[in-house]
PDB file of N, CA and C in Angstrom:
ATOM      1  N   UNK A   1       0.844  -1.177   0.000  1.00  0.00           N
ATOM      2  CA  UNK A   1       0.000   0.000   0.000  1.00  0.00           C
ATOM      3  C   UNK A   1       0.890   1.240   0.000  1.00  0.00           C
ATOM      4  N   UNK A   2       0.705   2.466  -0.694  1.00  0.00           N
ATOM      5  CA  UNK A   2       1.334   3.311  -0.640  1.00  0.00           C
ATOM      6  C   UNK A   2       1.423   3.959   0.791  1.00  0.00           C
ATOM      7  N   UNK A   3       2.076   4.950   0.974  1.00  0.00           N
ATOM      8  CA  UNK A   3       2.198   5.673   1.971  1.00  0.00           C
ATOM      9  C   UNK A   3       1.396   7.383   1.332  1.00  0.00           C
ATOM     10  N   UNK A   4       0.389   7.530   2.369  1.00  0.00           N
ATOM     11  CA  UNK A   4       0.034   8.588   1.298  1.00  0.00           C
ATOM     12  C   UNK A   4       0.627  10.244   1.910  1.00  0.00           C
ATOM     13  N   UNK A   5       0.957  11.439   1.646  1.00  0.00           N
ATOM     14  CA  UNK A   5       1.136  12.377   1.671  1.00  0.00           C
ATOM     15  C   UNK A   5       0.353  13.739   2.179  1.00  0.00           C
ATOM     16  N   UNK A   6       1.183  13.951   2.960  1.00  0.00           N
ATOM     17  CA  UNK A   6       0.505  15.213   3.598  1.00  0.00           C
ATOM     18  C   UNK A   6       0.718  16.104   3.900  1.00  0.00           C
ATOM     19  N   UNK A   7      -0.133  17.566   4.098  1.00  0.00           N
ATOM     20  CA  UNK A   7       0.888  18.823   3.763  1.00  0.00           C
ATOM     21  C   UNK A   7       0.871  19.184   5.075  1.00  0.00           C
ATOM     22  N   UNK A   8       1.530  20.109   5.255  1.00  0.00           N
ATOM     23  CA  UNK A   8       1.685  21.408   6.385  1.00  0.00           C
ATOM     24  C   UNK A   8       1.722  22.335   6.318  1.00  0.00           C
ATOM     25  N   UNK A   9       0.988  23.469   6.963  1.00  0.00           N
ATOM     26  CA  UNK A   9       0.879  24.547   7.027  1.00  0.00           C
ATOM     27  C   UNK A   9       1.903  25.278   7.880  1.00  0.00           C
ATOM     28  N   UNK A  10       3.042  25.716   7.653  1.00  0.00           N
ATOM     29  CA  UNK A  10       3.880  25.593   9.135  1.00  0.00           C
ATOM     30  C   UNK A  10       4.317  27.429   8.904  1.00  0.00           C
ATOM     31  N   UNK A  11       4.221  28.224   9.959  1.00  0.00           N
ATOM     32  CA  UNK A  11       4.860  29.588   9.857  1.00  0.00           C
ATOM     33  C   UNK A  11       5.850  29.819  11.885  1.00  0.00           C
ATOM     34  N   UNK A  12       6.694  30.811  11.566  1.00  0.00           N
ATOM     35  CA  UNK A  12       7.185  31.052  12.830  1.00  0.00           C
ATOM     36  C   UNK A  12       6.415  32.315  13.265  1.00  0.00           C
ATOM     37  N   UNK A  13       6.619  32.263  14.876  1.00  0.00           N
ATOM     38  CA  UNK A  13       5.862  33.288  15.364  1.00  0.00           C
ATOM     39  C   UNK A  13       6.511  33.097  16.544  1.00  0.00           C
ATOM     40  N   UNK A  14       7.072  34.234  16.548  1.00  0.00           N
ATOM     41  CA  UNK A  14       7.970  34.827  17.700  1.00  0.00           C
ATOM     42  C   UNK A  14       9.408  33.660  17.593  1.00  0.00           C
ATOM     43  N   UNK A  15       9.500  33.509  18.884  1.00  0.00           N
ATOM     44  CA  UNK A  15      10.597  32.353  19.146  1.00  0.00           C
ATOM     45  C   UNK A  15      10.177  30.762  18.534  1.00  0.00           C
ATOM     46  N   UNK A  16       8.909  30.748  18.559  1.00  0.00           N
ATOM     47  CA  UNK A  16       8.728  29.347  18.003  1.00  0.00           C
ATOM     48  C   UNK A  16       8.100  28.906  16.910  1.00  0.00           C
ATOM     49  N   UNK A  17       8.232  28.088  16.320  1.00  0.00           N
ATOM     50  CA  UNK A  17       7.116  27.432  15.209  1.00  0.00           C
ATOM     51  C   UNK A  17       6.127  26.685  15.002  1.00  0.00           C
ATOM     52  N   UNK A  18       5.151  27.503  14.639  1.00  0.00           N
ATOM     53  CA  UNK A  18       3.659  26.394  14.531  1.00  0.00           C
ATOM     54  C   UNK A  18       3.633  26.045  13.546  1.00  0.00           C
ATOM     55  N   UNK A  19       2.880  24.766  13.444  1.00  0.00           N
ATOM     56  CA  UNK A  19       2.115  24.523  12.093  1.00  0.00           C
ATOM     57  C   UNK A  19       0.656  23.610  12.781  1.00  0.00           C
ATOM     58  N   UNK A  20       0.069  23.157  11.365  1.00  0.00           N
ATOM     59  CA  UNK A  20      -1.046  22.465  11.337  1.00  0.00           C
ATOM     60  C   UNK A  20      -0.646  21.115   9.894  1.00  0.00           C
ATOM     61  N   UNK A  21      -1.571  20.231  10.051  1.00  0.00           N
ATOM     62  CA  UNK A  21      -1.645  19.762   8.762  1.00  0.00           C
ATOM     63  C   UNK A  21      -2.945  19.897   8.345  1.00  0.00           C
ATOM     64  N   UNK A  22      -2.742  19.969   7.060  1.00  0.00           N
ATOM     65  CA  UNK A  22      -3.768  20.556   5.803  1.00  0.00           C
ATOM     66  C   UNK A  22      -5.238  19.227   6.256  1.00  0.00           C
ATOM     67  N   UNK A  23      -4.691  18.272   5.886  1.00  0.00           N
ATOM     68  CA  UNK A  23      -6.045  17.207   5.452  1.00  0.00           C
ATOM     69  C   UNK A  23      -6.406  16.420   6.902  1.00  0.00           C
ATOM     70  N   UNK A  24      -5.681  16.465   8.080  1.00  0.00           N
ATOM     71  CA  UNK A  24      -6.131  16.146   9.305  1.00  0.00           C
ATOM     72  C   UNK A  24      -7.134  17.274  10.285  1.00  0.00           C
ATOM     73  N   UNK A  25      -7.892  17.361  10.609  1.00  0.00           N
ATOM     74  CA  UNK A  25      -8.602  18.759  11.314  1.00  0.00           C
ATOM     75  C   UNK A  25      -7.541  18.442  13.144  1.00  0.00           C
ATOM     76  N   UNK A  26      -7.379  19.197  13.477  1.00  0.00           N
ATOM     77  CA  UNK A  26      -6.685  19.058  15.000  1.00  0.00           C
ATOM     78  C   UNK A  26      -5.415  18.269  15.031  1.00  0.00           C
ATOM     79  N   UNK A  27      -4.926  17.935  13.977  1.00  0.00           N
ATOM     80  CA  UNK A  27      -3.402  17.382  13.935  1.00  0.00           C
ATOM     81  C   UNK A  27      -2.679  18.681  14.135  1.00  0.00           C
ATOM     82  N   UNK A  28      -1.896  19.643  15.040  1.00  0.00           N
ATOM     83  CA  UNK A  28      -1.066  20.770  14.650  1.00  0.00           C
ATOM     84  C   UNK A  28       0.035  20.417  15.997  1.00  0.00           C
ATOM     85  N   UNK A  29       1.089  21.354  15.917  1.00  0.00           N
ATOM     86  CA  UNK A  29       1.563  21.456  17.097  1.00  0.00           C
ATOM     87  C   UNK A  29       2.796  22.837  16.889  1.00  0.00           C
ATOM     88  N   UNK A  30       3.841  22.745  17.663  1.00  0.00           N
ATOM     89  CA  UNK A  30       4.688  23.550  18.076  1.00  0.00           C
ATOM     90  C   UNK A  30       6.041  23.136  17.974  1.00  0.00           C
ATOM     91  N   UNK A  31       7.064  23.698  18.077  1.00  0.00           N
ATOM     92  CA  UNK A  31       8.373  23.546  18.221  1.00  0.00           C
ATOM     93  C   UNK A  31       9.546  24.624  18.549  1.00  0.00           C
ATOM     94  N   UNK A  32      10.156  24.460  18.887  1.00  0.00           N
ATOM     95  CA  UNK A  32      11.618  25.719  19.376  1.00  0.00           C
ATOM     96  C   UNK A  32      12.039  26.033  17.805  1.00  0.00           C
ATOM     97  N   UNK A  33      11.901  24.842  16.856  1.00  0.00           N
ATOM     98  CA  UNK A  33      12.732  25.114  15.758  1.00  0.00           C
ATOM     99  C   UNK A  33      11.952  24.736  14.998  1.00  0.00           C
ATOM    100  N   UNK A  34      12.371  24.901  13.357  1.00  0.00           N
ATOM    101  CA  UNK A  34      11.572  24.375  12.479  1.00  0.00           C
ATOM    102  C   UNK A  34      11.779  22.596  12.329  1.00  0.00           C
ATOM    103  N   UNK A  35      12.733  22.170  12.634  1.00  0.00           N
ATOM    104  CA  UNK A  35      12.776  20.899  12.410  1.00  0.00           C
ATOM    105  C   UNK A  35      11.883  20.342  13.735  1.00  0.00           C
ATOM    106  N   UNK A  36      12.328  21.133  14.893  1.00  0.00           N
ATOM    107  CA  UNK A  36      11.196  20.085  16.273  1.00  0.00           C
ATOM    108  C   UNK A  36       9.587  19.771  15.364  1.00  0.00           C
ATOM    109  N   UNK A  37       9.607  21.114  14.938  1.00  0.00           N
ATOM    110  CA  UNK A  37       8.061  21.442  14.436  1.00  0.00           C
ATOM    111  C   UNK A  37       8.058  20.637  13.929  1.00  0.00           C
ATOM    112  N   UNK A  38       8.075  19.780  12.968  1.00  0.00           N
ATOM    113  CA  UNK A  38       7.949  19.140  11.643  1.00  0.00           C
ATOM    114  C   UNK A  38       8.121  17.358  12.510  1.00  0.00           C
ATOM    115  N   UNK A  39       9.553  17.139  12.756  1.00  0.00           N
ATOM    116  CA  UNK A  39       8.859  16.289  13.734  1.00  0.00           C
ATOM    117  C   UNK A  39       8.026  16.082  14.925  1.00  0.00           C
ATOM    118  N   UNK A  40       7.245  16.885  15.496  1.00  0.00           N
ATOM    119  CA  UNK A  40       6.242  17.301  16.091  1.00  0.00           C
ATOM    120  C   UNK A  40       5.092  16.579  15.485  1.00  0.00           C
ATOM    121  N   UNK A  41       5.304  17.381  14.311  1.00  0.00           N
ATOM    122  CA  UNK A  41       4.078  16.987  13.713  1.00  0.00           C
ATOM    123  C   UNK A  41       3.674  15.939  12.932  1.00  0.00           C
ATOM    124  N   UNK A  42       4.856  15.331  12.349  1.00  0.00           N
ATOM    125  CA  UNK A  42       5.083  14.019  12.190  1.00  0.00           C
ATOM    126  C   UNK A  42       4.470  13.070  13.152  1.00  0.00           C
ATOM    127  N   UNK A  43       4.997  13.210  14.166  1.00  0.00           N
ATOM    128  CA  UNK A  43       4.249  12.486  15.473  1.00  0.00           C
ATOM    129  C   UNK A  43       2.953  12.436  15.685  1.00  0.00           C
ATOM    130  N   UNK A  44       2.746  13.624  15.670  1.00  0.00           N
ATOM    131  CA  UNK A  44       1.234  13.921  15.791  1.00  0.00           C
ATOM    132  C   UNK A  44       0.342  13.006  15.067  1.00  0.00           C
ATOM    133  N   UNK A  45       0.497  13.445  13.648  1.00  0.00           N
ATOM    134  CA  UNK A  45      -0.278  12.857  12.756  1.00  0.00           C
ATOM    135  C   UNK A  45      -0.516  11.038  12.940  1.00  0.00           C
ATOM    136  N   UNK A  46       1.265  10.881  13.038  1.00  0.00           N
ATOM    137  CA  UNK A  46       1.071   9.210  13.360  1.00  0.00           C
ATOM    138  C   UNK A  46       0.196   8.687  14.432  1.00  0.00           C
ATOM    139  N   UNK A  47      -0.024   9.453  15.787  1.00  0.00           N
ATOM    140  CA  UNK A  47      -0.975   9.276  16.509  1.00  0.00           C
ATOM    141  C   UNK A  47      -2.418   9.371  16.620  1.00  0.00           C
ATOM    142  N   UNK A  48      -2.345  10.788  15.891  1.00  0.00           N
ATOM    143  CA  UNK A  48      -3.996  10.821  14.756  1.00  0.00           C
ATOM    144  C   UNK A  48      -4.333   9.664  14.163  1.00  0.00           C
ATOM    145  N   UNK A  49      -3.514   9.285  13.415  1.00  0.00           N
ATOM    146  CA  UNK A  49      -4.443   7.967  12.487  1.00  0.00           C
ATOM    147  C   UNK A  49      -4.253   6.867  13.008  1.00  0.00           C
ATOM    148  N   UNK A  50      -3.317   6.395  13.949  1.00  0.00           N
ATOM    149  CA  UNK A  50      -3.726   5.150  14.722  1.00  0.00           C
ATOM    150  C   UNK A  50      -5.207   5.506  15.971  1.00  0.00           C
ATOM    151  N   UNK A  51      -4.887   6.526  16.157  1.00  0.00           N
ATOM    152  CA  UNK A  51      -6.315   6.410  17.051  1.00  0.00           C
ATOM    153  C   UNK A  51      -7.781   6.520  16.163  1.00  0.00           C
ATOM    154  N   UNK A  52      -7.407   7.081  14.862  1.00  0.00           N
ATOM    155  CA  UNK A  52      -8.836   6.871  14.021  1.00  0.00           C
ATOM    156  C   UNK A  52      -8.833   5.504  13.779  1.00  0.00           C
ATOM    157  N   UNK A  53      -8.015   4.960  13.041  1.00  0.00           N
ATOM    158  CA  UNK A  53      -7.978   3.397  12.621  1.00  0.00           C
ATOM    159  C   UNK A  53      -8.771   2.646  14.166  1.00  0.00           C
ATOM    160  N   UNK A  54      -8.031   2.868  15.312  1.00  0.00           N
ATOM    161  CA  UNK A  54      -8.576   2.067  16.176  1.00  0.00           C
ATOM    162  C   UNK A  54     -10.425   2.153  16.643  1.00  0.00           C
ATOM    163  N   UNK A  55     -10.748   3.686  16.173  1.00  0.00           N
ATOM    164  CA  UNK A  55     -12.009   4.118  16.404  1.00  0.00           C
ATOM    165  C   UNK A  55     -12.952   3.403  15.256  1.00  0.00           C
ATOM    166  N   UNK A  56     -12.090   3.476  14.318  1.00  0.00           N
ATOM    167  CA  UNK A  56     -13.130   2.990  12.962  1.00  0.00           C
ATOM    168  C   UNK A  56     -13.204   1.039  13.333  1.00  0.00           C
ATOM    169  N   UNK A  57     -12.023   0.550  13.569  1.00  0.00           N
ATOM    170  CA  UNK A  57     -12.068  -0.757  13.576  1.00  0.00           C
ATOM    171  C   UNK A  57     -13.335  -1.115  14.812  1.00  0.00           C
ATOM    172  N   UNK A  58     -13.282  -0.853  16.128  1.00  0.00           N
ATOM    173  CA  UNK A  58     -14.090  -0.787  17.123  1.00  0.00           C
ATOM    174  C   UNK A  58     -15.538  -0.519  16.968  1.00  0.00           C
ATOM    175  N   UNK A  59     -15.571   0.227  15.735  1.00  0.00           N
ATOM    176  CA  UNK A  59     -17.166   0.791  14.729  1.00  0.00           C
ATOM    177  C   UNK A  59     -17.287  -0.036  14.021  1.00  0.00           C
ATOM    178  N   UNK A  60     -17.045  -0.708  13.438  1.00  0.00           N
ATOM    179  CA  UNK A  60     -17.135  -1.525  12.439  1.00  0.00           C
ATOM    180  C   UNK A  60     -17.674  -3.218  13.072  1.00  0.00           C
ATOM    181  N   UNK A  61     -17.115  -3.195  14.210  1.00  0.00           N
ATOM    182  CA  UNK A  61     -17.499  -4.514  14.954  1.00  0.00           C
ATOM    183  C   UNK A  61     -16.519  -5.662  14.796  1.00  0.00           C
ATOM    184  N   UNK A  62     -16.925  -6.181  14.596  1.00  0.00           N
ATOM    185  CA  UNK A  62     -16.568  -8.618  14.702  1.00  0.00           C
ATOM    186  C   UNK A  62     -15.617  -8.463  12.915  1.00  0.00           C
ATOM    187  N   UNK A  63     -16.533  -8.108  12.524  1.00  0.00           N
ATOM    188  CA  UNK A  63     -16.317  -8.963  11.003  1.00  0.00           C
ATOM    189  C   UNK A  63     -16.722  -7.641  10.036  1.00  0.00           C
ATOM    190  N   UNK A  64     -15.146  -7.257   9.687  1.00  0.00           N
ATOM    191  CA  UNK A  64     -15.404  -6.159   8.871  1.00  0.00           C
ATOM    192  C   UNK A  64     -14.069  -5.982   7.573  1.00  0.00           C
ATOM    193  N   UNK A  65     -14.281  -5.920   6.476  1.00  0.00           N
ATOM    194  CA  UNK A  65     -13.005  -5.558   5.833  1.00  0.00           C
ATOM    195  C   UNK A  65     -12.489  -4.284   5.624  1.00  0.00           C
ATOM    196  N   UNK A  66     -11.000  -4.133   5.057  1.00  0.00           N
ATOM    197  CA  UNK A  66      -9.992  -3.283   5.184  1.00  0.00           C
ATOM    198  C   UNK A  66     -10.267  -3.221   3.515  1.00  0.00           C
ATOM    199  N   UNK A  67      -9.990  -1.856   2.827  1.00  0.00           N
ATOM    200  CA  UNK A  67      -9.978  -1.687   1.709  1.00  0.00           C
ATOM    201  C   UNK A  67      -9.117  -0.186   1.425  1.00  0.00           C
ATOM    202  N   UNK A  68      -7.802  -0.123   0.739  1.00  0.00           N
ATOM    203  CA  UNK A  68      -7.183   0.646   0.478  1.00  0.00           C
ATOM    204  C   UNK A  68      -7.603   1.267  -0.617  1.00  0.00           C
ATOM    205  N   UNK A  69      -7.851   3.101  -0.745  1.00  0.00           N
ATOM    206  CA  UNK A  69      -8.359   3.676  -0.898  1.00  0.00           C
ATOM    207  C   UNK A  69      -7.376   4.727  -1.371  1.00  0.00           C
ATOM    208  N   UNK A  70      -7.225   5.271  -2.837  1.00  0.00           N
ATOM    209  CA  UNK A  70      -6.158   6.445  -3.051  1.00  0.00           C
ATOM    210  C   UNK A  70      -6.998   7.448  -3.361  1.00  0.00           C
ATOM    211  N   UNK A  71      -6.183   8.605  -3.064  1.00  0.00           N
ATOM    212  CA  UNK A  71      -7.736   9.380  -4.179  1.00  0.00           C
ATOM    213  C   UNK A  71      -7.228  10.430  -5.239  1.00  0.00           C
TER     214      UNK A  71
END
């Protein structure tokens, strides 16, 4: 399955750097630098979609299939 791609919105402000990502709603965070930021948010995101995956699997019930999806 591919790995799919995602953007960031990232600007500095003051001493530190925010960003967001584009296609997650509430994935964002902070950093001292631009690189914390970015892995920040890296992180983030990876934690975003394992906790959706786990929400959707738990919704889905007993007996449900997986279907990879590009768009």
């Amino acid at each position: 399955m591919l790995t799919p791609n995602y953007n960031a919105v990232i600007r500095q402000d003051g001493e530190w750097w925010i960003g967001w990502i584009e296609e997650v709603p509430g994935v964002n965070s902070q950093g001292a630098t631009r690189d914390e930021l970015i892995d920040n948010l890296r992180e983030a995101l990876s934690e975003a979609i394992e906790l959706n995956r786990e929400d959707a699997r738990k919704a889905a019930g007993a007996v449900y299939e997986e279907v990879a999806i590009q768009p």
